[in-house]
PDB file of N, CA and C in Angstrom:
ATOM      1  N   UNK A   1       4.805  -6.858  25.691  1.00  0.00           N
ATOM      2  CA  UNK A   1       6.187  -6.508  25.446  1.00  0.00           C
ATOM      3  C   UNK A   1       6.771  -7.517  24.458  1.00  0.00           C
ATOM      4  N   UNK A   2       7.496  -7.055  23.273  1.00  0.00           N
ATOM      5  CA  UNK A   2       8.121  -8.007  22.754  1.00  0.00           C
ATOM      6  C   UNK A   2      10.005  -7.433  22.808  1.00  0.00           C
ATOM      7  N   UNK A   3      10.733  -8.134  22.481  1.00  0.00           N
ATOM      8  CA  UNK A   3      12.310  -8.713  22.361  1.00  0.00           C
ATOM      9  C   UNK A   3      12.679  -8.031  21.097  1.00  0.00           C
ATOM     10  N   UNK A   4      13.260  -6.846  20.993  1.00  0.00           N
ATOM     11  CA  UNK A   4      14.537  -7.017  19.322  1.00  0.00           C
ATOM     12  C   UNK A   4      15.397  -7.938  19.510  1.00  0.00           C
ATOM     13  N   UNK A   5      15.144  -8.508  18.235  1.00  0.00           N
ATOM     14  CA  UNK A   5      16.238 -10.061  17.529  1.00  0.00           C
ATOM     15  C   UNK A   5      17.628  -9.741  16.631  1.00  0.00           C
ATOM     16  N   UNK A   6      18.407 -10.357  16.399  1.00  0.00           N
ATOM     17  CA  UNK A   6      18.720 -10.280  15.047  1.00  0.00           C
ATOM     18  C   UNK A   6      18.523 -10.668  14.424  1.00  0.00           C
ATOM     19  N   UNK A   7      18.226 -10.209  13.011  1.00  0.00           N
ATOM     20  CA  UNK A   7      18.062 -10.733  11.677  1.00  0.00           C
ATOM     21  C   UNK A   7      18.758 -10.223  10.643  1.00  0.00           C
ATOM     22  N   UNK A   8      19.932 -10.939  10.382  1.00  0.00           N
ATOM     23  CA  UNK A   8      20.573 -10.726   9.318  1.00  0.00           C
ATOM     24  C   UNK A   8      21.523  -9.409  10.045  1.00  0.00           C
ATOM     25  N   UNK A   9      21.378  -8.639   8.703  1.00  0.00           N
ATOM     26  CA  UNK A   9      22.719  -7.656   9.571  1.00  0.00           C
ATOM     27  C   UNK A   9      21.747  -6.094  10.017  1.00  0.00           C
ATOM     28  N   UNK A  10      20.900  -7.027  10.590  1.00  0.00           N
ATOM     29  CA  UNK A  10      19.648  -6.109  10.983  1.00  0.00           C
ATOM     30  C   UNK A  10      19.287  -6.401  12.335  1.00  0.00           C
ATOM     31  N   UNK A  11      17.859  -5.600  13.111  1.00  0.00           N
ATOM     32  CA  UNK A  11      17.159  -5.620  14.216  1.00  0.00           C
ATOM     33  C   UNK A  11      15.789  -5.639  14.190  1.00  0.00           C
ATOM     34  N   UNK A  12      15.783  -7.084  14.345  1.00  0.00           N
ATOM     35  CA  UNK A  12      14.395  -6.834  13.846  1.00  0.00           C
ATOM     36  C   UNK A  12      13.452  -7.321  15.300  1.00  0.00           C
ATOM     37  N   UNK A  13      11.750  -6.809  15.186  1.00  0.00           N
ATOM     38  CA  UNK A  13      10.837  -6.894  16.040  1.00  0.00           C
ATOM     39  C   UNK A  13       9.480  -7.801  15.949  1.00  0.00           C
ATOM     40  N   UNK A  14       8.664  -8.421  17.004  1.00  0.00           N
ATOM     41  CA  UNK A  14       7.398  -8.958  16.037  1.00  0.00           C
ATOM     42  C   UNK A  14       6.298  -8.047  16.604  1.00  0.00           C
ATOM     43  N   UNK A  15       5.260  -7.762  15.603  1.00  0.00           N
ATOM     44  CA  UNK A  15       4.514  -6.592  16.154  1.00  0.00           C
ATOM     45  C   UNK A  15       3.213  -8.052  16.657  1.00  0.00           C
ATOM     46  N   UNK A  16       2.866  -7.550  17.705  1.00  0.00           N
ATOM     47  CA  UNK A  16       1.769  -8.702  18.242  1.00  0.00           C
ATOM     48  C   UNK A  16       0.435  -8.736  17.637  1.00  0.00           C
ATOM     49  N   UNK A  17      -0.219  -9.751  17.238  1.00  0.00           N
ATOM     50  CA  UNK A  17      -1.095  -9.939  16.270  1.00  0.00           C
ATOM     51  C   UNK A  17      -2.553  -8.899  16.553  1.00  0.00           C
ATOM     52  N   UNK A  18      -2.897  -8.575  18.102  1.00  0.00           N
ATOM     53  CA  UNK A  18      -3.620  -7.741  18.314  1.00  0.00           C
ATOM     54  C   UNK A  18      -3.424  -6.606  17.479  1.00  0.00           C
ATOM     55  N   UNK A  19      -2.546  -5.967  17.759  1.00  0.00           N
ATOM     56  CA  UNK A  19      -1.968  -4.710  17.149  1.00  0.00           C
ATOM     57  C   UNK A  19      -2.263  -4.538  15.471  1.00  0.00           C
ATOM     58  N   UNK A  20      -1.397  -5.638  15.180  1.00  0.00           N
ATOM     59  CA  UNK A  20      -1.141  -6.138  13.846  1.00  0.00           C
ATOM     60  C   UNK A  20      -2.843  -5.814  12.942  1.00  0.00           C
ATOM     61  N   UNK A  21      -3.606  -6.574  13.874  1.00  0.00           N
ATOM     62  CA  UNK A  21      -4.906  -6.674  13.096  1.00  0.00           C
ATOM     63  C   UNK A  21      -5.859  -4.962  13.256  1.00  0.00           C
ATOM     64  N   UNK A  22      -5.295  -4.893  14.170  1.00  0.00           N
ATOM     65  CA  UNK A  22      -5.906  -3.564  14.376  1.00  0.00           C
ATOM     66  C   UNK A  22      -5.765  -2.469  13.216  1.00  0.00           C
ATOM     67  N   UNK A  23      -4.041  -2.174  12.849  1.00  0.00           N
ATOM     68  CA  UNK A  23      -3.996  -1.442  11.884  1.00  0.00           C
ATOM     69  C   UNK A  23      -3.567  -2.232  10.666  1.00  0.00           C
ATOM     70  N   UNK A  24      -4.212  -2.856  10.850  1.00  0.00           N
ATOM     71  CA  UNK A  24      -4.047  -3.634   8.797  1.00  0.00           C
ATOM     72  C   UNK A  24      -2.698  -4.051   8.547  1.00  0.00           C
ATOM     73  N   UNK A  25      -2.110  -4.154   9.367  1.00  0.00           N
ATOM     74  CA  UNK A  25      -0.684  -5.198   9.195  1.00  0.00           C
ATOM     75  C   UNK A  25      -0.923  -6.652   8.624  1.00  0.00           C
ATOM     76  N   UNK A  26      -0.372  -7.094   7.798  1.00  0.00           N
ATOM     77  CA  UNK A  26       0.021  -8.009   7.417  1.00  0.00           C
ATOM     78  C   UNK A  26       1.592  -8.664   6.507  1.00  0.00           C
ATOM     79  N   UNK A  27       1.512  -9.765   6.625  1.00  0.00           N
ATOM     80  CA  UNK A  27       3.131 -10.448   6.478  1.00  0.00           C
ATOM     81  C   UNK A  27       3.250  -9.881   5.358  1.00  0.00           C
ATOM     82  N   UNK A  28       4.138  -8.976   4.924  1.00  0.00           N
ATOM     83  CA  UNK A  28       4.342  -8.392   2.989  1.00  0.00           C
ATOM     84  C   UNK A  28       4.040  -6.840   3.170  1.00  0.00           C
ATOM     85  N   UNK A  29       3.378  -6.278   4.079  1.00  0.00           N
ATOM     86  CA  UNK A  29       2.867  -4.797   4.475  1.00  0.00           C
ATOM     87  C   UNK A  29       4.213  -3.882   4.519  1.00  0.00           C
ATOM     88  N   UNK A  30       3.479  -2.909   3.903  1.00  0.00           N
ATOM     89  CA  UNK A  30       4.563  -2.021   3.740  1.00  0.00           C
ATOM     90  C   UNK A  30       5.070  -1.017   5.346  1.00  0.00           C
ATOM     91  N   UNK A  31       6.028  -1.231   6.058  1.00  0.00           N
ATOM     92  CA  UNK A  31       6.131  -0.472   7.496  1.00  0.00           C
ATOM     93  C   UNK A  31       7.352   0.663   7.209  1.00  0.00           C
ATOM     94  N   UNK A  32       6.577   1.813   7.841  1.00  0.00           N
ATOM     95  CA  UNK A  32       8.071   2.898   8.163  1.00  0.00           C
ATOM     96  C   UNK A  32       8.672   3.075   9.292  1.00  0.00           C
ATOM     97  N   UNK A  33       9.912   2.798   9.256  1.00  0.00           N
ATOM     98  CA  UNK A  33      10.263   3.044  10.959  1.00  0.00           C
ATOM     99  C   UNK A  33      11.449   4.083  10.465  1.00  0.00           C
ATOM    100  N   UNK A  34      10.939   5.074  12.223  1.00  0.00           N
ATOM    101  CA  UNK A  34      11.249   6.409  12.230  1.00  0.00           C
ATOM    102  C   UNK A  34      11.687   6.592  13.468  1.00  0.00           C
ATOM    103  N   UNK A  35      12.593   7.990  13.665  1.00  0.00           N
ATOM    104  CA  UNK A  35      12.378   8.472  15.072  1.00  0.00           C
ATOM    105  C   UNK A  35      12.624  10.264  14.989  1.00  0.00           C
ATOM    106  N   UNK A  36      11.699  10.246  16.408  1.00  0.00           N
ATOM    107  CA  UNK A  36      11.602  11.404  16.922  1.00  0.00           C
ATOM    108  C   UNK A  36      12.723  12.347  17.734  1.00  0.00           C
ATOM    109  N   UNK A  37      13.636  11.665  18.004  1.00  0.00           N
ATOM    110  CA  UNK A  37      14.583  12.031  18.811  1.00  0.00           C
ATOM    111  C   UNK A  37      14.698  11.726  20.381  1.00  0.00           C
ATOM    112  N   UNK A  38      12.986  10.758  20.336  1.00  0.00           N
ATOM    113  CA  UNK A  38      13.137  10.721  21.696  1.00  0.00           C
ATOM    114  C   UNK A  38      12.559   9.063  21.758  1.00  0.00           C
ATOM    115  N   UNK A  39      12.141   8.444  20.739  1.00  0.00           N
ATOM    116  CA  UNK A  39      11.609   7.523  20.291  1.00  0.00           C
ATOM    117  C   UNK A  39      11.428   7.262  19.033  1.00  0.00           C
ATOM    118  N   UNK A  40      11.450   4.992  19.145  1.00  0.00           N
ATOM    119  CA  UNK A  40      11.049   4.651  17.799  1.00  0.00           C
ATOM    120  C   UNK A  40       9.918   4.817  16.974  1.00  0.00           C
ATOM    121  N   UNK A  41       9.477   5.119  15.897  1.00  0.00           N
ATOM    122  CA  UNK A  41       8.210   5.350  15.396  1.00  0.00           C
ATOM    123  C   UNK A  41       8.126   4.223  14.391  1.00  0.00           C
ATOM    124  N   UNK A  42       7.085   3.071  14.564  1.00  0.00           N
ATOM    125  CA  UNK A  42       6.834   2.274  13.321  1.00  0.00           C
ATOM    126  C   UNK A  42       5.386   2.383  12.844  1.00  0.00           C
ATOM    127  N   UNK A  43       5.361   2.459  11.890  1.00  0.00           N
ATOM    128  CA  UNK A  43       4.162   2.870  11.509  1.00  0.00           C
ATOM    129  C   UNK A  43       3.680   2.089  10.091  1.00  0.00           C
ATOM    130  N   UNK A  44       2.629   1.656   9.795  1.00  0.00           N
ATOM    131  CA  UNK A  44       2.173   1.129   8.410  1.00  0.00           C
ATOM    132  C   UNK A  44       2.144   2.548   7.123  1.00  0.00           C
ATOM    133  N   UNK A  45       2.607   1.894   6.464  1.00  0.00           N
ATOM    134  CA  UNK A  45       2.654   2.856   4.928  1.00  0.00           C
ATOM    135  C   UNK A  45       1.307   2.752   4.385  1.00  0.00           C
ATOM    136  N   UNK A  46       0.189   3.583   3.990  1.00  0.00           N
ATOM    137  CA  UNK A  46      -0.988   4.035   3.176  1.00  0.00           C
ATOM    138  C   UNK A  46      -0.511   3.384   1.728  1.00  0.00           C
ATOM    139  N   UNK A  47      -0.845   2.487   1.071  1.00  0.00           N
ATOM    140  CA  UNK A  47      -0.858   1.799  -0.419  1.00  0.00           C
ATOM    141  C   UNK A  47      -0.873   2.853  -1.315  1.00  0.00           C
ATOM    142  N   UNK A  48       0.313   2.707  -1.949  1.00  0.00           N
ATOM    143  CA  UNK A  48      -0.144   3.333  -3.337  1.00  0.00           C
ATOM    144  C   UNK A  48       0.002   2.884  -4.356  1.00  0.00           C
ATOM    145  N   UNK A  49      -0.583   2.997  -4.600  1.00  0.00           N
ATOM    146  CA  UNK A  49      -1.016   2.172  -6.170  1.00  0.00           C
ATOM    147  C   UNK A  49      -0.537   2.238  -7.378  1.00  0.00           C
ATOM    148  N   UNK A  50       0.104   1.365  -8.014  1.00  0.00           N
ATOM    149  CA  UNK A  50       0.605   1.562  -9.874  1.00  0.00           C
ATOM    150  C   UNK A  50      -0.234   1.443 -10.224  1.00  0.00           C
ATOM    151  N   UNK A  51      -0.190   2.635 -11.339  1.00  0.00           N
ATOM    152  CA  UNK A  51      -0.853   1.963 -12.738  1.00  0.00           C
ATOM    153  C   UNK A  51      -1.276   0.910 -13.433  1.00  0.00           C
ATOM    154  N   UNK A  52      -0.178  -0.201 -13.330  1.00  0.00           N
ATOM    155  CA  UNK A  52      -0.629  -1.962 -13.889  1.00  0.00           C
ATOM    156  C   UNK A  52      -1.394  -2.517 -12.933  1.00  0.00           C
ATOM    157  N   UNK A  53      -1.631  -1.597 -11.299  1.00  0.00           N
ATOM    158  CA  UNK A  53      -2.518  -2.308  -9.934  1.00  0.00           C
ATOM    159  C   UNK A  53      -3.726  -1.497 -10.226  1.00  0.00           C
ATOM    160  N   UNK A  54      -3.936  -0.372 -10.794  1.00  0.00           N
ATOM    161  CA  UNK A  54      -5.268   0.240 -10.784  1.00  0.00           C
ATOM    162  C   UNK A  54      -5.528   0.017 -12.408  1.00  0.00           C
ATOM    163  N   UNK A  55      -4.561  -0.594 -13.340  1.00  0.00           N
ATOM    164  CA  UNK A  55      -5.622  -0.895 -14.423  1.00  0.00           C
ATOM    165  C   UNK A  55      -6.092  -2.540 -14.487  1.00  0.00           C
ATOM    166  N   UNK A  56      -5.412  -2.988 -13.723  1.00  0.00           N
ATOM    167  CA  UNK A  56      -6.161  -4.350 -13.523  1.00  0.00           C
ATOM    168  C   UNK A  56      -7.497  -4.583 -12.776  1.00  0.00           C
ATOM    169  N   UNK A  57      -7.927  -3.684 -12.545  1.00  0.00           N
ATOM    170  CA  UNK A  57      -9.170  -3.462 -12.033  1.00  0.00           C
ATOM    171  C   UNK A  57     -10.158  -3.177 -12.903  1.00  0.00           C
ATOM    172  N   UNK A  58      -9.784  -2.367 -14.110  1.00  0.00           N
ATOM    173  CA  UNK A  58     -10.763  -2.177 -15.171  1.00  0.00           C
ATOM    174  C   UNK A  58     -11.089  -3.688 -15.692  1.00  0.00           C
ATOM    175  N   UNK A  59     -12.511  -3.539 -16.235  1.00  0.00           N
ATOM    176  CA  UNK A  59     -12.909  -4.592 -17.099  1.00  0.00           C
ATOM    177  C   UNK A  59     -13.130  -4.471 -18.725  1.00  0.00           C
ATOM    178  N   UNK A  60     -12.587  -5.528 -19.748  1.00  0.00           N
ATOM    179  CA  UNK A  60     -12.784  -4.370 -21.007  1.00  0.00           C
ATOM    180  C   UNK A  60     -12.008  -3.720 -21.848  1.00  0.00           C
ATOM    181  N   UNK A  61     -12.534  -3.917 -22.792  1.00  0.00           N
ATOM    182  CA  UNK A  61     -11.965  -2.213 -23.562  1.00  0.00           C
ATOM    183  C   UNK A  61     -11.902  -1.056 -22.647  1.00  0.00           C
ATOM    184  N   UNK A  62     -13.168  -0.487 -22.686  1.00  0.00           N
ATOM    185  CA  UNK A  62     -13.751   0.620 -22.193  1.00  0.00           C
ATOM    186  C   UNK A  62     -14.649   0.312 -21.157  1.00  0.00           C
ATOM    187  N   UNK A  63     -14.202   0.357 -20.152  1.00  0.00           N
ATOM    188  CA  UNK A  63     -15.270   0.356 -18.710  1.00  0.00           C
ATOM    189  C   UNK A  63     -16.160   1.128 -18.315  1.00  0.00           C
ATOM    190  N   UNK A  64     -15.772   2.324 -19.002  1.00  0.00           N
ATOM    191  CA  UNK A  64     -16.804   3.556 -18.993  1.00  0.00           C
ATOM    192  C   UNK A  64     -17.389   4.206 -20.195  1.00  0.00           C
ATOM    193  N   UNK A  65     -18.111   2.994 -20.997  1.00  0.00           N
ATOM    194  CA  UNK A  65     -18.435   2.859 -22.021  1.00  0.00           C
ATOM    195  C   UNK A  65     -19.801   4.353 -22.411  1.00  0.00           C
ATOM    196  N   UNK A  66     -20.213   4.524 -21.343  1.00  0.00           N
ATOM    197  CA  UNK A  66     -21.664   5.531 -20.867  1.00  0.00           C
ATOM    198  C   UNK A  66     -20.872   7.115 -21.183  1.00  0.00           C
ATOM    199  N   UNK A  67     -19.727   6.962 -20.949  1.00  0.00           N
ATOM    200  CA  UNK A  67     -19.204   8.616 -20.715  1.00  0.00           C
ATOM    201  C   UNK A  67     -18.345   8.424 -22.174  1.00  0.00           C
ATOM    202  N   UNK A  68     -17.854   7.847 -22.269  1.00  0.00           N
ATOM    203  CA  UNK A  68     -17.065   8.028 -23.798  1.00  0.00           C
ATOM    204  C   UNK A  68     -17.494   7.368 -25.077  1.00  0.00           C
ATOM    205  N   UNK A  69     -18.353   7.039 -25.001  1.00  0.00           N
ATOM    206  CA  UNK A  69     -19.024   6.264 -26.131  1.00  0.00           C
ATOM    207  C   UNK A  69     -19.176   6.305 -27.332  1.00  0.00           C
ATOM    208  N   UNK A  70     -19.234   8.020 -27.760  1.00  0.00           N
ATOM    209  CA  UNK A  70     -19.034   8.857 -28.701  1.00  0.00           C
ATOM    210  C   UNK A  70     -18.438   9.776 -28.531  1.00  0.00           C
ATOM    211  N   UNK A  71     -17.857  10.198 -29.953  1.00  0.00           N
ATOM    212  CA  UNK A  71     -16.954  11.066 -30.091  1.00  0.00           C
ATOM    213  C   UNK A  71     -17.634  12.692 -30.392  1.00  0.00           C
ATOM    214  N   UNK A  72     -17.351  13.553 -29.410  1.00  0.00           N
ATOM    215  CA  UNK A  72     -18.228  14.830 -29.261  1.00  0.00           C
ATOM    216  C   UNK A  72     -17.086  16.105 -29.407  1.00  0.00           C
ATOM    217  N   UNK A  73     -15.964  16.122 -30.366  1.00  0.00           N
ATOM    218  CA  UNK A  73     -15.120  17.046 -31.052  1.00  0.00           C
ATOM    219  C   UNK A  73     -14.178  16.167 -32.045  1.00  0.00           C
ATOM    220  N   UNK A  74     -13.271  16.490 -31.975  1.00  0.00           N
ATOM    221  CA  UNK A  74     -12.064  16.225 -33.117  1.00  0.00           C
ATOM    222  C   UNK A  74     -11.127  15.026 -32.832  1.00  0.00           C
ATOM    223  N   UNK A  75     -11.607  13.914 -31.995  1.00  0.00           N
ATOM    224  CA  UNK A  75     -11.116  13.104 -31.296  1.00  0.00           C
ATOM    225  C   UNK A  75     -10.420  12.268 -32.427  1.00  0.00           C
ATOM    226  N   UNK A  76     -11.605  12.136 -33.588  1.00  0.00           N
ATOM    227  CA  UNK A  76     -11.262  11.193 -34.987  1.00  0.00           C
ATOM    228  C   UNK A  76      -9.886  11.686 -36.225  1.00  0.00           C
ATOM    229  N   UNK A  77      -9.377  13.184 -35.439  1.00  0.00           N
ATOM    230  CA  UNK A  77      -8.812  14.029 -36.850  1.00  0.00           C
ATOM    231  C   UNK A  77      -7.640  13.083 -37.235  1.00  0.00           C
TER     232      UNK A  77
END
């Protein structure tokens, strides 16, 4: 069991580290809290990803140097 606090001009909770580790919580994690009408729902948010977060992953010019390598129509007009 944990205590709602205040924080700020808010209510805030600590989710217990069991839990926490279980579904990929961590300090900075994105959480949705919801309700059903009959209860609170908090739940972790699924990552989604920018563009500047999934092109920093490429290495390179061209990372997929094998598939585009040459030009096979009018790419050059």
């Amino acid at each position: 069991m944990t205590t709602a606090q205040k924080w700020g001009g808010s209510i805030g909770v600590r989710i217990p580290q069991k839990i926490a580790k279980k579904y990929g919580v961590v300090s900075g994690s994105p959480i949705q809290v919801s309700d059903d009408g009959e209860k609170i729902i908090i739940q972790p948010v699924e990552n989604e990803f920018t563009l500047e977060e999934l092109l920093e992953q490429c290495e390179g010019d061209n990372p997929h140097e094998e598939l585009f390598s040459d030009s096979s129509g009018k790419e050059e007009l």
